[in-house]
N, C-alpha and C. Protein backbone atom coordinates (compact mmCIF):
# COMPACT_ATOMS: atom_id res chain seq x y z
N UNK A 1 -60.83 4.59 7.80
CA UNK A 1 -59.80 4.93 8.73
C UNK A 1 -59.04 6.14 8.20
N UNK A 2 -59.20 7.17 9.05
CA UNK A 2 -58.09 8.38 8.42
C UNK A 2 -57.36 8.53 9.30
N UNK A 3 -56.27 9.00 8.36
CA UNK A 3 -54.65 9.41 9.16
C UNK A 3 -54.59 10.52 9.95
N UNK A 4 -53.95 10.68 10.91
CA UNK A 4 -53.96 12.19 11.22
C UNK A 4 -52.90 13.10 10.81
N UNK A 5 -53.03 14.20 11.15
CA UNK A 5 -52.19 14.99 10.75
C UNK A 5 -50.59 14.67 10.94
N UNK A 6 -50.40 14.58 12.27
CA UNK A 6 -49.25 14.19 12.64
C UNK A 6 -48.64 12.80 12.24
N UNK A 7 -49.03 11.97 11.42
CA UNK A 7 -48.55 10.86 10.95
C UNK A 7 -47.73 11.28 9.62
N UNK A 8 -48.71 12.24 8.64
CA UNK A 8 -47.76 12.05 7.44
C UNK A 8 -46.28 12.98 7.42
N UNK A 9 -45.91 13.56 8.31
CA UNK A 9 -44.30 13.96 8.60
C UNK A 9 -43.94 12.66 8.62
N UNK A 10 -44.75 11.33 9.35
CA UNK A 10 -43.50 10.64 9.43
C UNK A 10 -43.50 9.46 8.48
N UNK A 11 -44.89 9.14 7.79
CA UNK A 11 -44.55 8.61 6.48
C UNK A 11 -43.74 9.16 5.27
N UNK A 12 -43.52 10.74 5.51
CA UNK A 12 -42.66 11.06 4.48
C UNK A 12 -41.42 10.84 4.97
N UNK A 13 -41.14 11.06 5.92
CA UNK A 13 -39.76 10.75 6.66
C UNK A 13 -39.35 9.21 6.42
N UNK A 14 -40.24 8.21 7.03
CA UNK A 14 -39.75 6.70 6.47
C UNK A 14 -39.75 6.48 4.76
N UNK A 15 -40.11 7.16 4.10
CA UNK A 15 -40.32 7.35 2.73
C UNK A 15 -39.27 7.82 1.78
N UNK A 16 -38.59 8.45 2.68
CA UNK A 16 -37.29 9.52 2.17
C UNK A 16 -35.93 8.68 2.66
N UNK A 17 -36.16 7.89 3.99
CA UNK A 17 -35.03 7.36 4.13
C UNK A 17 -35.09 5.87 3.17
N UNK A 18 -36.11 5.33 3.10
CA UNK A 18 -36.38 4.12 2.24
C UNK A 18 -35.50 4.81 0.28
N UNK A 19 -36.10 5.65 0.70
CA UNK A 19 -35.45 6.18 -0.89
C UNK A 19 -34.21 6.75 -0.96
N UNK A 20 -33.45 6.97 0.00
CA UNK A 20 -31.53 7.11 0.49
C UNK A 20 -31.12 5.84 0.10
N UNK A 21 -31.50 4.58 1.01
CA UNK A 21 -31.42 3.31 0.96
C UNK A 21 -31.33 2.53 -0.46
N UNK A 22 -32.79 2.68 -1.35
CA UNK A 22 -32.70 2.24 -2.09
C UNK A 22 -31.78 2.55 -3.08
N UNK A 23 -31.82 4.00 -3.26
CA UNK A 23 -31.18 4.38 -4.21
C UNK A 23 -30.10 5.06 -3.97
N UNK A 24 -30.02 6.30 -3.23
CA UNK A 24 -28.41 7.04 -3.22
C UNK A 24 -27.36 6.47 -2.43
N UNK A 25 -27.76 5.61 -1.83
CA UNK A 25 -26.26 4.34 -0.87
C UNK A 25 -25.53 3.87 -2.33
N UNK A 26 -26.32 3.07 -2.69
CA UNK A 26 -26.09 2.20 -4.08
C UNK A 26 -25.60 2.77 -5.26
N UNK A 27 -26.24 3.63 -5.38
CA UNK A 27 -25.61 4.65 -6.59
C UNK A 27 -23.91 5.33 -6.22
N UNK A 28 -24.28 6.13 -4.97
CA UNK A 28 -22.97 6.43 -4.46
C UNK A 28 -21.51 5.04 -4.72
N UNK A 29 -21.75 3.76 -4.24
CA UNK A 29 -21.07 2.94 -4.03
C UNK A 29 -20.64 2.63 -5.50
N UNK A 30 -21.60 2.31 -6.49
CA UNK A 30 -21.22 2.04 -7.79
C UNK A 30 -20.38 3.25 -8.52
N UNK A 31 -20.88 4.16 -8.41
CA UNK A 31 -19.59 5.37 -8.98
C UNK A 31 -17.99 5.24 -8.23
N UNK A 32 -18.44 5.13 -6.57
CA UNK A 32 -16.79 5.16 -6.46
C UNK A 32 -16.01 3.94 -6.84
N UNK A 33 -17.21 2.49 -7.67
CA UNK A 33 -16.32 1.43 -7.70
C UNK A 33 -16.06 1.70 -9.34
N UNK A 34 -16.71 2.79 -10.12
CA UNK A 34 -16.69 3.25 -11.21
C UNK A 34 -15.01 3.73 -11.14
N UNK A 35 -15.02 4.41 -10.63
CA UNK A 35 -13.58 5.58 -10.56
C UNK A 35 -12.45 4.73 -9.91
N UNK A 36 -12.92 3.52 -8.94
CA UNK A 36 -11.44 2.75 -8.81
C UNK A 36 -11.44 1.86 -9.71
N UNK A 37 -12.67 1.36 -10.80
CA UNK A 37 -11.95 0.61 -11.99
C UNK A 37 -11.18 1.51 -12.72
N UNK A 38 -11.88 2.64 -12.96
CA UNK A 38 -11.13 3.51 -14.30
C UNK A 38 -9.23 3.59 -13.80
N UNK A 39 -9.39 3.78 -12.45
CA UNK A 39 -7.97 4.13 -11.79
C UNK A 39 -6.93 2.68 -12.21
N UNK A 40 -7.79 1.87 -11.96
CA UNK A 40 -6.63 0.55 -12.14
C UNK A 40 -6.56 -0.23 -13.80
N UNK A 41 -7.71 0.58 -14.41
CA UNK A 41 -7.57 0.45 -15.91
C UNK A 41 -6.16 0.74 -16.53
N UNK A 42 -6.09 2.48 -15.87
CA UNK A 42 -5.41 3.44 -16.30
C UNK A 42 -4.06 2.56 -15.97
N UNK A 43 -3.99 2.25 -14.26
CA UNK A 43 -2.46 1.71 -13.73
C UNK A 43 -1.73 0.90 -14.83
N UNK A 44 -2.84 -0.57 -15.24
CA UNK A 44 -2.45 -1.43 -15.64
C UNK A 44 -1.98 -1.21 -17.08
N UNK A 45 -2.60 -0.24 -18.29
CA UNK A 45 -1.60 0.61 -19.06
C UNK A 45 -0.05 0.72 -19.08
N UNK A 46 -0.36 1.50 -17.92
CA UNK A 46 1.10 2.19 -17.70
C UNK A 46 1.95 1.13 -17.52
N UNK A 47 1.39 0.12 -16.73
CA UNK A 47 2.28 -1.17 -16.24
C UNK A 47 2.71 -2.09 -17.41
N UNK A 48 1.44 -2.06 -18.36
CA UNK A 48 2.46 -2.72 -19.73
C UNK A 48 3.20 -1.74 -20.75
N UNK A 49 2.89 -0.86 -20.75
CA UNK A 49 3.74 -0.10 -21.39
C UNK A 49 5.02 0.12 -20.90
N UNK A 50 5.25 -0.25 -19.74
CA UNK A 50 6.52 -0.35 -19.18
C UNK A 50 7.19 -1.83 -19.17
N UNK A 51 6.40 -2.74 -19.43
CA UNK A 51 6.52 -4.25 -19.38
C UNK A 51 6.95 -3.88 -21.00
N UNK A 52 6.59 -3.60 -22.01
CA UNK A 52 7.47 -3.41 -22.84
C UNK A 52 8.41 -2.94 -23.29
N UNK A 53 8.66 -1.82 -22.73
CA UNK A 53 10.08 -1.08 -22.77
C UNK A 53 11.30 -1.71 -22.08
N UNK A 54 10.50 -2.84 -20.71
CA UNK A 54 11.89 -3.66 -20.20
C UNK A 54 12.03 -5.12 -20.93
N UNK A 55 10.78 -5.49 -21.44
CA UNK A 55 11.24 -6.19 -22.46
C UNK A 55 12.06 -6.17 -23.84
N UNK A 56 11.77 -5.16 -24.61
CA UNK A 56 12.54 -4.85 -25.57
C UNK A 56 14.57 -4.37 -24.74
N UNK A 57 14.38 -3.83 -23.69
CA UNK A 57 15.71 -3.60 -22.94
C UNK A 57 16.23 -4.85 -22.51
N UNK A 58 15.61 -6.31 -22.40
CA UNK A 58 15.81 -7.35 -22.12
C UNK A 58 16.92 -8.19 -23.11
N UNK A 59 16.07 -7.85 -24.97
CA UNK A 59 16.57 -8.47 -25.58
C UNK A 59 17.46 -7.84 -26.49
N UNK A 60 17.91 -6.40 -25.96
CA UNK A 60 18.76 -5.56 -26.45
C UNK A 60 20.11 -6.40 -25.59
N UNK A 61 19.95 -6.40 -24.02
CA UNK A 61 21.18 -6.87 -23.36
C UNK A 61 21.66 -8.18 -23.70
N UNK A 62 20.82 -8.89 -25.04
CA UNK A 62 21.13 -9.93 -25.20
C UNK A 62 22.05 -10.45 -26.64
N UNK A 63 22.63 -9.25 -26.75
CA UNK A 63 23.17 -8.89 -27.91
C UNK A 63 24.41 -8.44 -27.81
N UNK A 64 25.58 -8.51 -28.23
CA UNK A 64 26.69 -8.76 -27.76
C UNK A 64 27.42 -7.21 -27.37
N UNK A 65 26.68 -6.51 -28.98
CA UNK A 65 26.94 -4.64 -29.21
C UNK A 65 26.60 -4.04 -27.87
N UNK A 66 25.31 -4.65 -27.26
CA UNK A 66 25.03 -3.76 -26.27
C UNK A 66 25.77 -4.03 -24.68
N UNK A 67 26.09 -5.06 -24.55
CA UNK A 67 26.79 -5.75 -23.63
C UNK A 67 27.89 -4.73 -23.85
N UNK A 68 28.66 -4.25 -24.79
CA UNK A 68 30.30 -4.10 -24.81
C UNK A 68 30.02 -2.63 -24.25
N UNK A 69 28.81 -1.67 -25.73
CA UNK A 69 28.55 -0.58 -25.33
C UNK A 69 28.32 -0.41 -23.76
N UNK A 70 27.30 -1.00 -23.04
CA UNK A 70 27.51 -0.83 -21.45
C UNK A 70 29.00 -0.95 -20.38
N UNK A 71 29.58 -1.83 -21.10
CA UNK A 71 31.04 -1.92 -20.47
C UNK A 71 31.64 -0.78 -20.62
N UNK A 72 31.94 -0.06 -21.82
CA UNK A 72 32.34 1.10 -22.03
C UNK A 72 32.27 2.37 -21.08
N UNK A 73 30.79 2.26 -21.34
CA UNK A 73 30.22 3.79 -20.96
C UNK A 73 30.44 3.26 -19.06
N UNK A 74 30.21 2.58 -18.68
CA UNK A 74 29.17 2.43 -17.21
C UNK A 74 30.67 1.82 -16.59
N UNK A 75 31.40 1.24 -16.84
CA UNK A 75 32.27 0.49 -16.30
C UNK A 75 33.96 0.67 -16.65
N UNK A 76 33.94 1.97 -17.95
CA UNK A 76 35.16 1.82 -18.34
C UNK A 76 36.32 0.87 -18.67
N UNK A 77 35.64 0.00 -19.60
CA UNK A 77 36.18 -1.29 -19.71
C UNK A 77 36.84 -1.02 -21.21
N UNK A 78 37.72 -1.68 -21.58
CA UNK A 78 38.76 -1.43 -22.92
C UNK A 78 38.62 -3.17 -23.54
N UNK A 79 39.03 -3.29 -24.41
CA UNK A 79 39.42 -4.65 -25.09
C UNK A 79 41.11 -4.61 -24.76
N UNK A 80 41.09 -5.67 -24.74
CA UNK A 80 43.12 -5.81 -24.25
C UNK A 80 43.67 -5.54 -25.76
N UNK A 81 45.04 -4.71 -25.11
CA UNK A 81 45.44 -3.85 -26.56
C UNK A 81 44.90 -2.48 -26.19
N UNK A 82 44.08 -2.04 -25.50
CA UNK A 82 43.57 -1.12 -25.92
C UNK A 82 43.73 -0.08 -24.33
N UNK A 83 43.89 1.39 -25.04
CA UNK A 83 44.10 2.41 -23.58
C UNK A 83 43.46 3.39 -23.33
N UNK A 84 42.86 3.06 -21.85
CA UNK A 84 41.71 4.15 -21.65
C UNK A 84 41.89 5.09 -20.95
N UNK A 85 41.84 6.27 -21.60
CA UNK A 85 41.98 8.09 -20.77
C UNK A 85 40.72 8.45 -19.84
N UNK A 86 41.15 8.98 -18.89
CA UNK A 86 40.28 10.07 -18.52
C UNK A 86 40.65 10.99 -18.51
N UNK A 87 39.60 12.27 -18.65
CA UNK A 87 39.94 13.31 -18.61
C UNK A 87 39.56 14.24 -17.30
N UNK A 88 39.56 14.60 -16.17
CA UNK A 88 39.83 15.09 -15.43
C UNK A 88 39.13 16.54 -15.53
N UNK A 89 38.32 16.55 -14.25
CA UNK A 89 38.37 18.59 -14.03
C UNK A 89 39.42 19.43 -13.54
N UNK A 90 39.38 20.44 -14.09
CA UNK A 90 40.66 21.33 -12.71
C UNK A 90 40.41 21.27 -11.53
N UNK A 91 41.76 20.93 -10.77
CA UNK A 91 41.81 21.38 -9.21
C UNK A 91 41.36 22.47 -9.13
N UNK A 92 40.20 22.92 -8.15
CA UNK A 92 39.94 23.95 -7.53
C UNK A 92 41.55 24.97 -6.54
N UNK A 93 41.46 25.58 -7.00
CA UNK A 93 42.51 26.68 -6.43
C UNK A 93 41.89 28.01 -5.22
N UNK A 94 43.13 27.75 -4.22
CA UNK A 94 42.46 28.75 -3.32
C UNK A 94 43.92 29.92 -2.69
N UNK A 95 44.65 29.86 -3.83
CA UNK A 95 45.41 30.89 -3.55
C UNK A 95 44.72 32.43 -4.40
N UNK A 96 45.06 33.55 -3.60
CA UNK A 96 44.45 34.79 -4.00
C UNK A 96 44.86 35.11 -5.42
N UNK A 97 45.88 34.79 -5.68
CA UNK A 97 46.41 35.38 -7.09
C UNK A 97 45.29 35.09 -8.46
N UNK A 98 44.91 33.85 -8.10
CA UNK A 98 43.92 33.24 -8.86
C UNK A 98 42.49 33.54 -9.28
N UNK A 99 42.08 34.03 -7.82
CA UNK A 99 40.67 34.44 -7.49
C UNK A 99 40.43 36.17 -8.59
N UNK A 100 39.63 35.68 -9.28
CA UNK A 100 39.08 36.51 -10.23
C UNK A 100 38.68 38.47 -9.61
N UNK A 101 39.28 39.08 -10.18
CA UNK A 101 39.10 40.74 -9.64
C UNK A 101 37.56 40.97 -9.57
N UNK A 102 36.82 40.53 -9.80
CA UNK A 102 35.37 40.47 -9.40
C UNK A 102 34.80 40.23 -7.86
N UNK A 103 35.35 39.34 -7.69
CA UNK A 103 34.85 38.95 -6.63
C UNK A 103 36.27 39.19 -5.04
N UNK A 104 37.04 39.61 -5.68
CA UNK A 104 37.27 40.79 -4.51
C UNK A 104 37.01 41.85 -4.40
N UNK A 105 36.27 42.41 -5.56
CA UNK A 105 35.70 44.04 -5.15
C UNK A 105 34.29 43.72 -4.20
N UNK A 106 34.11 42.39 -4.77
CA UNK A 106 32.70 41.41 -3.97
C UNK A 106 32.45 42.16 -2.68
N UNK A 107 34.19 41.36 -2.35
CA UNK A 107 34.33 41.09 -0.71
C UNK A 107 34.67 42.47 -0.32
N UNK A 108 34.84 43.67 -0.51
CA UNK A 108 35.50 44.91 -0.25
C UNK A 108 34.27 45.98 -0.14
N UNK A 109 33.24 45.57 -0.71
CA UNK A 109 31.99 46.59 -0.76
C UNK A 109 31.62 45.93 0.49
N UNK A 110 31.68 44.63 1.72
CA UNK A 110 30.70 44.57 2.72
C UNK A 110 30.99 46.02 3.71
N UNK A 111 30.21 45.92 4.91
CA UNK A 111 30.54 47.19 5.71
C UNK A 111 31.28 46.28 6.78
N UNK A 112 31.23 47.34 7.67
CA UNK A 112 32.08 47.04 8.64
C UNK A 112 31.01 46.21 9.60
N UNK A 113 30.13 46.21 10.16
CA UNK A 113 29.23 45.62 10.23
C UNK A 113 29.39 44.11 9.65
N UNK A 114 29.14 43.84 8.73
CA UNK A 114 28.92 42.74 8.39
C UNK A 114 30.27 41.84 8.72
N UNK A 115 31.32 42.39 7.75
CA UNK A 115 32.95 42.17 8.64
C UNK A 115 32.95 41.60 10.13
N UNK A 116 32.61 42.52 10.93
CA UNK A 116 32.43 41.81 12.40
C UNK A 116 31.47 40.68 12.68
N UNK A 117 30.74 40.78 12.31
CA UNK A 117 29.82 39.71 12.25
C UNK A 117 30.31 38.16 11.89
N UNK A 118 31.06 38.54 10.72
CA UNK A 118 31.93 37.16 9.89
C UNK A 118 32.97 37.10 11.05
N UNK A 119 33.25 37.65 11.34
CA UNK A 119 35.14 37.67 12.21
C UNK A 119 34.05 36.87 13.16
N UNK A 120 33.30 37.33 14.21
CA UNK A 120 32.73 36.14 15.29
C UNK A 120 32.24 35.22 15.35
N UNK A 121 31.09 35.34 14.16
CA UNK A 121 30.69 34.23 13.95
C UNK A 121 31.72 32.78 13.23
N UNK A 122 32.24 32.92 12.55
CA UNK A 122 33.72 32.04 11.84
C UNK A 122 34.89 32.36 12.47
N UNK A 123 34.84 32.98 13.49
CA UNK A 123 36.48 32.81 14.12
C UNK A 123 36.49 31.12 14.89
């Protein structure tokens, strides 16, 4: 029995998809389940390395020094007897006398142009 011509296009054709199938579906699938283990390897790292840093922060708050130190800083808390300052920024000032000679030569170089522009637009 011989084949004819026109058959073996399509034994190579069922031949080529049998060999997608077998092999590059499968292969494909195992690499990308390759790269989402490596991904959740990596996560779970990070996740204890952070599981230790809030653990060790766990048994720091369990210590009396660090308790007070947080009152201090975060809450401004004093021991009775005791008096707590703040210190304050300057009031911002908006009288002219104040305003630095810089920055009125600032305002004195715009043109006239621009001047009008400010006058309508901010009136």
């Amino acid at each position: 029995m011989r084949i004819g011509r026109a058959v073996w296009p399509v034994l190579v054709t069922v031949a080529l998809v049998g060999l997608l199938f077998v092999a590059v579906f499968p292969t494909r699938t195992w690499l990308a389940q390759n790269q989402s283990i490596a991904a959740a390897e990596e996560q779970l790292e990070v996740l204890e390395e952070q599981n230790v840093l809030l653990e060790e922060r766990v048994s720091a708050l369990h210590e009396d020094e660090e308790i007070e130190r947080l009152a201090r800083e975060q809450y401004n808390l004093v021991r009775p007897g005791e008096e707590a300052y703040a210190v304050l920024p300057p009031a911002p000032t908006d009288s002219p006398a104040e305003i630095p000679a810089a920055e009125v030569e600032a305002e004195d170089d715009s043109s006239v142009v621009e001047r009008v522009v400010d006058f309508v637009v901010f009136w």
